[in-house]
Protein backbone atom coordinates (compact mmCIF):
# COMPACT_ATOMS: atom_id res chain seq x y z
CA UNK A 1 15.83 7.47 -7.29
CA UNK A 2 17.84 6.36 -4.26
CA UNK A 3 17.15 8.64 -1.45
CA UNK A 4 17.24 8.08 1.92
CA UNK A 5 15.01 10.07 4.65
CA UNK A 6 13.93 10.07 7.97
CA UNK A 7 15.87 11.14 11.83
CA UNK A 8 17.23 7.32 11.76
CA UNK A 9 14.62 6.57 14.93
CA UNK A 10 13.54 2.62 14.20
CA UNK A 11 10.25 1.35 15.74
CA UNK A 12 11.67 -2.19 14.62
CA UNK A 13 15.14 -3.45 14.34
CA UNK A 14 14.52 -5.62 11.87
CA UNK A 15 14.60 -4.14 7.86
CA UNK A 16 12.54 -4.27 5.61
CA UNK A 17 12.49 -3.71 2.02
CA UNK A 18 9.05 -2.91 0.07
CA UNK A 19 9.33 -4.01 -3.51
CA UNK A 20 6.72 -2.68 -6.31
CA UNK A 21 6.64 -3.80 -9.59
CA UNK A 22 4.10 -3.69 -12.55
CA UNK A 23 3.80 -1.72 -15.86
CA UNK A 24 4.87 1.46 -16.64
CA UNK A 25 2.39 3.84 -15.39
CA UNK A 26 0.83 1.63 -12.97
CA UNK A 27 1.55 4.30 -10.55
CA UNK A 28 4.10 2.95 -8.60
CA UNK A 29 6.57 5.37 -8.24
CA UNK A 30 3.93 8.19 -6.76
CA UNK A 31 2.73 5.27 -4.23
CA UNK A 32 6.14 4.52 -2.88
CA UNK A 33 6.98 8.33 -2.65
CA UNK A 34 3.67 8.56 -0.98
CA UNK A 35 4.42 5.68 1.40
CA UNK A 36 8.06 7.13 2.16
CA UNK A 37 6.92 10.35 3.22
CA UNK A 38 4.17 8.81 5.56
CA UNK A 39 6.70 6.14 6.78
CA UNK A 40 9.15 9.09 7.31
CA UNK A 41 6.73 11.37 9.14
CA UNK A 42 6.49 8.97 11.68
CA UNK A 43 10.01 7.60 12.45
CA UNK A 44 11.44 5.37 10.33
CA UNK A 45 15.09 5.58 7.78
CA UNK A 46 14.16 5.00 4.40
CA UNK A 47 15.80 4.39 0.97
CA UNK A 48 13.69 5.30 -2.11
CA UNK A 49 14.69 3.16 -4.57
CA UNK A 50 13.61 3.64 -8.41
CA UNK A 51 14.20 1.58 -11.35
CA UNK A 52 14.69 4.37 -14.14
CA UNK A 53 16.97 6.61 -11.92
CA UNK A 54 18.63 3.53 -10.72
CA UNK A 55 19.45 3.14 -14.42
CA UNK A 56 20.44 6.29 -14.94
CA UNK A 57 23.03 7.37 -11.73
CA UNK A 58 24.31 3.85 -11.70
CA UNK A 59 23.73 1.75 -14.60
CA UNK A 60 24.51 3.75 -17.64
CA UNK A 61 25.93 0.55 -19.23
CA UNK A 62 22.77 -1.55 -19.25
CA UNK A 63 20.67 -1.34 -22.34
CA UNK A 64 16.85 -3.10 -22.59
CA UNK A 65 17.52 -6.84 -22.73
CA UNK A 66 16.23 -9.12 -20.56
CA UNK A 67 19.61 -10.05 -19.15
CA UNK A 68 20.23 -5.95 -18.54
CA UNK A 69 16.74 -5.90 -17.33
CA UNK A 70 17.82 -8.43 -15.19
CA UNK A 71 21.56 -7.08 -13.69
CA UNK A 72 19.27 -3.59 -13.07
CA UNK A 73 17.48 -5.38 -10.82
CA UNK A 74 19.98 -7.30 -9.46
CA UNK A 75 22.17 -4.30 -8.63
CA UNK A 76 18.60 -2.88 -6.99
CA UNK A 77 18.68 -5.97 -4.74
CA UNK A 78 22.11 -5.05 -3.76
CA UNK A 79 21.37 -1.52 -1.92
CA UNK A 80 17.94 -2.63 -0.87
CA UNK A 81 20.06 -5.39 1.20
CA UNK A 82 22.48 -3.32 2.60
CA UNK A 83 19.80 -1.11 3.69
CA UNK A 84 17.43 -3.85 5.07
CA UNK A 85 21.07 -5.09 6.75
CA UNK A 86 21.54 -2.29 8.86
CA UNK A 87 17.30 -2.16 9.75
CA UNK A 88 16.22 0.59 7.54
CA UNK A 89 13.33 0.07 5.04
CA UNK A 90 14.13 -0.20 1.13
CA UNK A 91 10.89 0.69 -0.80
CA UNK A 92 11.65 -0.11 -4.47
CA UNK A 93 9.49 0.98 -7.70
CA UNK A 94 10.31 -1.17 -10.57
CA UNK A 95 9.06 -2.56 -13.35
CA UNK A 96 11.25 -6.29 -12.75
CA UNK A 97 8.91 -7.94 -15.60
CA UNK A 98 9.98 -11.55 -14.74
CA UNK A 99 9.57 -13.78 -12.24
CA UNK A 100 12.87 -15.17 -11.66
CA UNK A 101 14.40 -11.84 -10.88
CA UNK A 102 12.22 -10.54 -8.47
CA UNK A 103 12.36 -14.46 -6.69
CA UNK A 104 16.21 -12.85 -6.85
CA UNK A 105 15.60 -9.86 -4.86
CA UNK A 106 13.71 -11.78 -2.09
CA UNK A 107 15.96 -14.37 -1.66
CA UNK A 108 19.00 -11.75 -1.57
CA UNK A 109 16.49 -9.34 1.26
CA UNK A 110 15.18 -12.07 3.57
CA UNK A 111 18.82 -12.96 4.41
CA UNK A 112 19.01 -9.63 6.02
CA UNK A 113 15.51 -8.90 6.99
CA UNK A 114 11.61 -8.99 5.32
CA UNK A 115 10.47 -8.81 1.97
CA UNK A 116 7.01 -7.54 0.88
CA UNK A 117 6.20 -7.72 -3.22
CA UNK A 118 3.30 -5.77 -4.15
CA UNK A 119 1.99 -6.12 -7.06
CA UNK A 120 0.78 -3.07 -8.87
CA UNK A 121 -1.93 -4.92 -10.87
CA UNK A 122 -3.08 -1.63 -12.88
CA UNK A 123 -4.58 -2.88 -15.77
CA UNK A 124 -2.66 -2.15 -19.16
CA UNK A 125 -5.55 -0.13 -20.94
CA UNK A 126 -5.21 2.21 -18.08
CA UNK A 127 -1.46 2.77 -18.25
CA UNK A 128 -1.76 3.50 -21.73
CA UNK A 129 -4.33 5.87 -20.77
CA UNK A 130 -2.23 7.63 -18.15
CA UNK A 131 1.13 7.37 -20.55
CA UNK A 132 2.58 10.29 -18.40
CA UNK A 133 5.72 9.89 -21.01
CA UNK A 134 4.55 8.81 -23.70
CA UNK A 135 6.16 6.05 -23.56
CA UNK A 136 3.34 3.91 -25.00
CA UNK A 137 2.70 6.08 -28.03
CA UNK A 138 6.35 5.44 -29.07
CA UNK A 139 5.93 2.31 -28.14
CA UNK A 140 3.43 1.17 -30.22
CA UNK A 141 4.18 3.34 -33.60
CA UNK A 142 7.30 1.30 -33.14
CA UNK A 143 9.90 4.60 -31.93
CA UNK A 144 10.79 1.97 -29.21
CA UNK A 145 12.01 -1.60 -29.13
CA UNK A 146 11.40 -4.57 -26.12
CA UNK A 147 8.77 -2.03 -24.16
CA UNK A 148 7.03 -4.16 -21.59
CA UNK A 149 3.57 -4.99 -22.12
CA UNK A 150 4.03 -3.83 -25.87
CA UNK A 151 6.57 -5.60 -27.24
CA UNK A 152 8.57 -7.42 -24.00
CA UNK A 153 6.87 -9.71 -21.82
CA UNK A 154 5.18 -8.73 -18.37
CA UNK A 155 5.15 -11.94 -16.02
CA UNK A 156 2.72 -11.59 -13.22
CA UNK A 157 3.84 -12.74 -9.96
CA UNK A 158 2.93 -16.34 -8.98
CA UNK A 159 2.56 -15.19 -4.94
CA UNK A 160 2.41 -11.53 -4.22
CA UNK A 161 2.36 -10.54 -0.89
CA UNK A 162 -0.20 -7.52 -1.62
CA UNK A 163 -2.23 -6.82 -5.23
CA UNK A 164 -3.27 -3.41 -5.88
CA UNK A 165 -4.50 -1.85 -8.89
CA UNK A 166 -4.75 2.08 -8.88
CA UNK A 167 -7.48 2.71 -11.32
CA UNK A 168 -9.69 5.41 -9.93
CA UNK A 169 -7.76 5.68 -6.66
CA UNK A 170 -5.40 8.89 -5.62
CA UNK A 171 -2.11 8.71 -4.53
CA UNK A 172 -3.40 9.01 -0.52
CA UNK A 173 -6.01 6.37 -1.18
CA UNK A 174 -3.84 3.82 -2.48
CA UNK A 175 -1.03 4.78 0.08
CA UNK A 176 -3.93 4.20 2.64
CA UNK A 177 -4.57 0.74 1.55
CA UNK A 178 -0.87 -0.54 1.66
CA UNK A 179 -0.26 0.87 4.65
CA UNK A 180 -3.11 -0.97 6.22
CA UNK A 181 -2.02 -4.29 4.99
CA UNK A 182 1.44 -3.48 6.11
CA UNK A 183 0.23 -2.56 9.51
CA UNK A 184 -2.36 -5.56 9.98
CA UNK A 185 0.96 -7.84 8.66
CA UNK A 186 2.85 -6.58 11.77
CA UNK A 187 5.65 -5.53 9.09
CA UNK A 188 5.32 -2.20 10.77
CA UNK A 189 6.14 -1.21 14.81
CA UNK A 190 2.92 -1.39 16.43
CA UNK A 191 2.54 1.68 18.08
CA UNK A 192 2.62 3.82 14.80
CA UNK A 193 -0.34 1.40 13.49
CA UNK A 194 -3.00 4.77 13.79
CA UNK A 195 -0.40 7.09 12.59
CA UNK A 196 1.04 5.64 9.12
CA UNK A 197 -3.00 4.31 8.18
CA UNK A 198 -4.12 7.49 7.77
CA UNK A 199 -6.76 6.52 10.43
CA UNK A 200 -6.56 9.20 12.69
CA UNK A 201 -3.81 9.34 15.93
CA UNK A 202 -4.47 8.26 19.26
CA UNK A 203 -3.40 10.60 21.74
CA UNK A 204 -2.82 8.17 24.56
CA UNK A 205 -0.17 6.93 22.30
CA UNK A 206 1.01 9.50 20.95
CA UNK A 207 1.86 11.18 24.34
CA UNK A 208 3.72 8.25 25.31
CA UNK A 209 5.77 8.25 22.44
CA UNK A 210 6.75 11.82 22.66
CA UNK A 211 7.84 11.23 26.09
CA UNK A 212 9.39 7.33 26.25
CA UNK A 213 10.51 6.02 23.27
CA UNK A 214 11.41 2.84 24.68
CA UNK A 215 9.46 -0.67 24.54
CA UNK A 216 5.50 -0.89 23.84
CA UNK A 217 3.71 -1.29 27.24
CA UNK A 218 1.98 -4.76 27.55
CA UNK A 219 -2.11 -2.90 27.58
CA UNK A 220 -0.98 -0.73 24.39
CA UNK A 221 0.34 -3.62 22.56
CA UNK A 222 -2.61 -5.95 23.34
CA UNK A 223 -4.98 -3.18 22.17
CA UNK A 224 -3.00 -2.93 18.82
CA UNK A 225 -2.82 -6.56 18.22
CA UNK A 226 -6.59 -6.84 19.06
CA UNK A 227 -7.01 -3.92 16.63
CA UNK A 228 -5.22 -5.05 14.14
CA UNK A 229 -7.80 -8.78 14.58
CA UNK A 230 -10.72 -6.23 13.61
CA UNK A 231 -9.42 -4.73 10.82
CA UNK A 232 -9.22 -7.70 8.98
CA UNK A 233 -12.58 -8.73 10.00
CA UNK A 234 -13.78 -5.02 8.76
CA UNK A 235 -12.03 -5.01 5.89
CA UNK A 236 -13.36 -7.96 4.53
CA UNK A 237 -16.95 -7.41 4.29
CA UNK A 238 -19.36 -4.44 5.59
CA UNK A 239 -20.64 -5.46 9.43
CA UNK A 240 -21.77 -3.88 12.56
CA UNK A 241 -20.49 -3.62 15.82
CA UNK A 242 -22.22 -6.90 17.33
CA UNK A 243 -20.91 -8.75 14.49
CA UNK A 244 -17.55 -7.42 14.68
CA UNK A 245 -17.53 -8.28 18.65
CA UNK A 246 -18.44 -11.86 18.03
CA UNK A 247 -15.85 -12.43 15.67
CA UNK A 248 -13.08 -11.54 17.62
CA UNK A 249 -14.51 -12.74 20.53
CA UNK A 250 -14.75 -9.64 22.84
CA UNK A 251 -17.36 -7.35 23.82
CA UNK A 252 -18.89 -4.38 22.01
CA UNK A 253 -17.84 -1.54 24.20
CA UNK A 254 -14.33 -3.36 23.91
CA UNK A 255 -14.48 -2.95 20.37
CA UNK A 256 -15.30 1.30 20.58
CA UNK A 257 -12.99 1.29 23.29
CA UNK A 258 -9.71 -0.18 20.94
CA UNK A 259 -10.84 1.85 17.91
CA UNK A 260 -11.25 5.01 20.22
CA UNK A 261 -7.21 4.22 21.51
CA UNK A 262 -5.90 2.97 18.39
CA UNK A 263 -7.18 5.79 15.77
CA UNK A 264 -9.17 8.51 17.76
CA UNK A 265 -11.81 7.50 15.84
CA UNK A 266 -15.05 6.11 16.26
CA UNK A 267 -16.35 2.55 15.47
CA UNK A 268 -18.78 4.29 13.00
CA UNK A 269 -16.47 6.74 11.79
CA UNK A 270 -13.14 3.94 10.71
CA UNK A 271 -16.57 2.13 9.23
CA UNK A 272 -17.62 4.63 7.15
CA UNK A 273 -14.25 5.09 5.96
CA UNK A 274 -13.27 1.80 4.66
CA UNK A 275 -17.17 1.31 3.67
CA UNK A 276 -16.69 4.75 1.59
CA UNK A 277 -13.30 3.72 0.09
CA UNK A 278 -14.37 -0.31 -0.98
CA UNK A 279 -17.33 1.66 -2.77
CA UNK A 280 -14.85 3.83 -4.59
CA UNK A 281 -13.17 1.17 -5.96
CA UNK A 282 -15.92 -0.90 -6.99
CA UNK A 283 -17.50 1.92 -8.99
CA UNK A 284 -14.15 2.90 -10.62
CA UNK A 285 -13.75 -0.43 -11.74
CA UNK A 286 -17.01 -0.34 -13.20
CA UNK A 287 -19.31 -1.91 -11.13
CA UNK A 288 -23.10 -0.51 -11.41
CA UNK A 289 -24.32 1.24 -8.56
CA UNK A 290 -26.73 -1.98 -7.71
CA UNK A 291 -23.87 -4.07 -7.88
CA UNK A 292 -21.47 -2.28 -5.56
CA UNK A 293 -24.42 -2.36 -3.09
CA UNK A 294 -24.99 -5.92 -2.88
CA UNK A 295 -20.62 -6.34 -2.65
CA UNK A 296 -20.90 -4.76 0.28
CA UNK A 297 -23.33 -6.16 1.97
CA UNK A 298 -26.14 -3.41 1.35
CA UNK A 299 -30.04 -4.37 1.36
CA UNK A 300 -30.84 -2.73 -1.69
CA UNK A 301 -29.62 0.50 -3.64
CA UNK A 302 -31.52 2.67 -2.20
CA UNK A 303 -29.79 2.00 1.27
CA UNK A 304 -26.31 1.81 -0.27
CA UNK A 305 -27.72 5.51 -1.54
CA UNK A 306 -28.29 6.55 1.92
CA UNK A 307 -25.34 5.71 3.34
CA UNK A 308 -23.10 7.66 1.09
CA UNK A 309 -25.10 10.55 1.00
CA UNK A 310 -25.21 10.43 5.19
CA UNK A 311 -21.08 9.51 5.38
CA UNK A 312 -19.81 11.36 2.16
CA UNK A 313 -22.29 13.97 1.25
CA UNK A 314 -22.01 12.98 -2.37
CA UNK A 315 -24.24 10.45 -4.18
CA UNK A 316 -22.71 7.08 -5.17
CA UNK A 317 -22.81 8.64 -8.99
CA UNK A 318 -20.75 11.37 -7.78
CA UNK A 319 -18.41 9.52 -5.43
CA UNK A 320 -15.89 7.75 -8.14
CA UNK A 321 -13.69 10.79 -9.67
CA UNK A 322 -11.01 9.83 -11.89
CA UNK A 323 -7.75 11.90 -10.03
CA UNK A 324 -4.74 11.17 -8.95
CA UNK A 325 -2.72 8.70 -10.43
């Protein structure tokens, strides 16, 4: 599709275009309409760009070779350019199987503004499980020629700025994850870090927004920068308070303090949540309950046990449920 939403109100100046590729029914078109709607809520102009209606409203000539495959995507680069040109953000959905186009579409963006290529990693057994068009089916009784991952090649990107694979996450979740990384990347303006993560809103900023639109006061953006240093730090393995404080080198009331302005949310509460959501994806991926535990950074089972029953109110059994994508 190419679509463009939002009231036109930038938080950034500079563009930026959001490129997903990976197989067909990796479940990138849902996560950049997911990510649009979220980027839209909260300010921002954006183009949704997708390969199969790109195909259809403007390239009606191009058939399935790899040199059409190709122009498709080099025709994709062209809008997602102008848009990044004028400081919009261009998030695109396509399959771009090889590696020298999408090295293309960066090269053609970053002349204008940033490029971000995430890389829906979906594994191929699960898009043939989804097959929301049967595309698959067809594909392997033969109905259709050159289908990626089938018949036609799928090159995985050398670099990738972000990997994601969908499997057992919904839409929100996975929208929840990119976001992050885009926020923690400082792709995104600052103030709506809270806002677009799905983290919760801070009302301090919030209020000022509503009222002065204008530049990010120096105490707000050292918050959000300091933020953004725990994130990482909680992102990357399950730890307390103390040990979050000592790692970014502040104290521990500073810590509930920034979470408490940045996402309205409690230390334990933003814990619990990215504790909750690492565990989904470990057990949808197939990880026993004993091993998820000890990934993140759990005693035993028994604790790991306790602390989704106490956060969640399900049991870790329970708390994988294959939905959304």
């Amino acid at each position: 599709m190419l679509q463009t939403r939002g009231n036109g109100m930038q938080a950034k100046a500079r563009g930026l275009a959001i490129f997903l590729t990976g197989l067909s029914g990796a479940g990138k078109t849902m996560l950049a309409q997911e990510l649009g709607e979220r980027l839209e809520v909260h300010g921002h102009r954006v183009t949704l760009l997708d390969g199969d209606d790109l195909r259809a409203r403007f390239s009606p000539d191009l058939g399935f070779s790899r040199s059409d495959r190709e122009e498709n995507v080099r025709r994709a680069a062209v809008i997602a350019s102008e848009v990044v040109k004028h400081g919009g953000i261009a998030v695109c959905s396509f399959i771009a199987p090889y590696e020298k186009s999408r090295q293309e579409v960066r090269r053609a963006i970053e002349q204008h503004g940033s490029f971000f290529l995430v890389f829906v990693s979906t594994p191929l057994a699960e898009c043939e499980r989804r097959d929301p068009k049967g595309l698959y089916r067809k594909a392997r009784s033969g109905e259709i020629a050159s289908f990626t991952g089938i018949s036609d090649v799928y090159e995985p990107p050398l670099e990738c700025d972000f990997r994601l694979d969908t499997t057992g996450l919904t839409q929100q979740e996975a929208a929840d994850r990119l976001i992050r990384t885009l926020a923690v990347s400082e792709l995104l303006g600052s103030t709506l870090l809270a806002a677009v993560c799905g983290l919760g809103k801070s009302r301090a900023i919030d209020e000022r927004r509503d009222i002065d639109p204008g530049p990010v006061p120096a105490e707000e953006d050292r918050r959000v920068r300091l933020f953004r240093r725990m994130l990482k730090v909680m992102e990357a393995r399950r730890c307390g308070l103390k040990d979050v404080a000592r790692e970014v080198g502040v104290e521990r009331h500073t810590v509930e303090r920034t979470v408490q302005f940045v996402t309205g949310q409690s230390f334990r509460e933003l814990q619990q949540k990215l504790i909750l959501e690492r565990a989904t994806i470990l057990l949808g991926r197939g990880r026993s309950i004993k091993e998820a535990a000890f990934d993140l950074g759990f005693g035993s089972p028994q604790a790991f046990h306790r602390f989704v029953r106490r956060a969640s109110g399900q049991t870790p059994a329970s708390l994988h449920r294959a939905r959304g994508f």
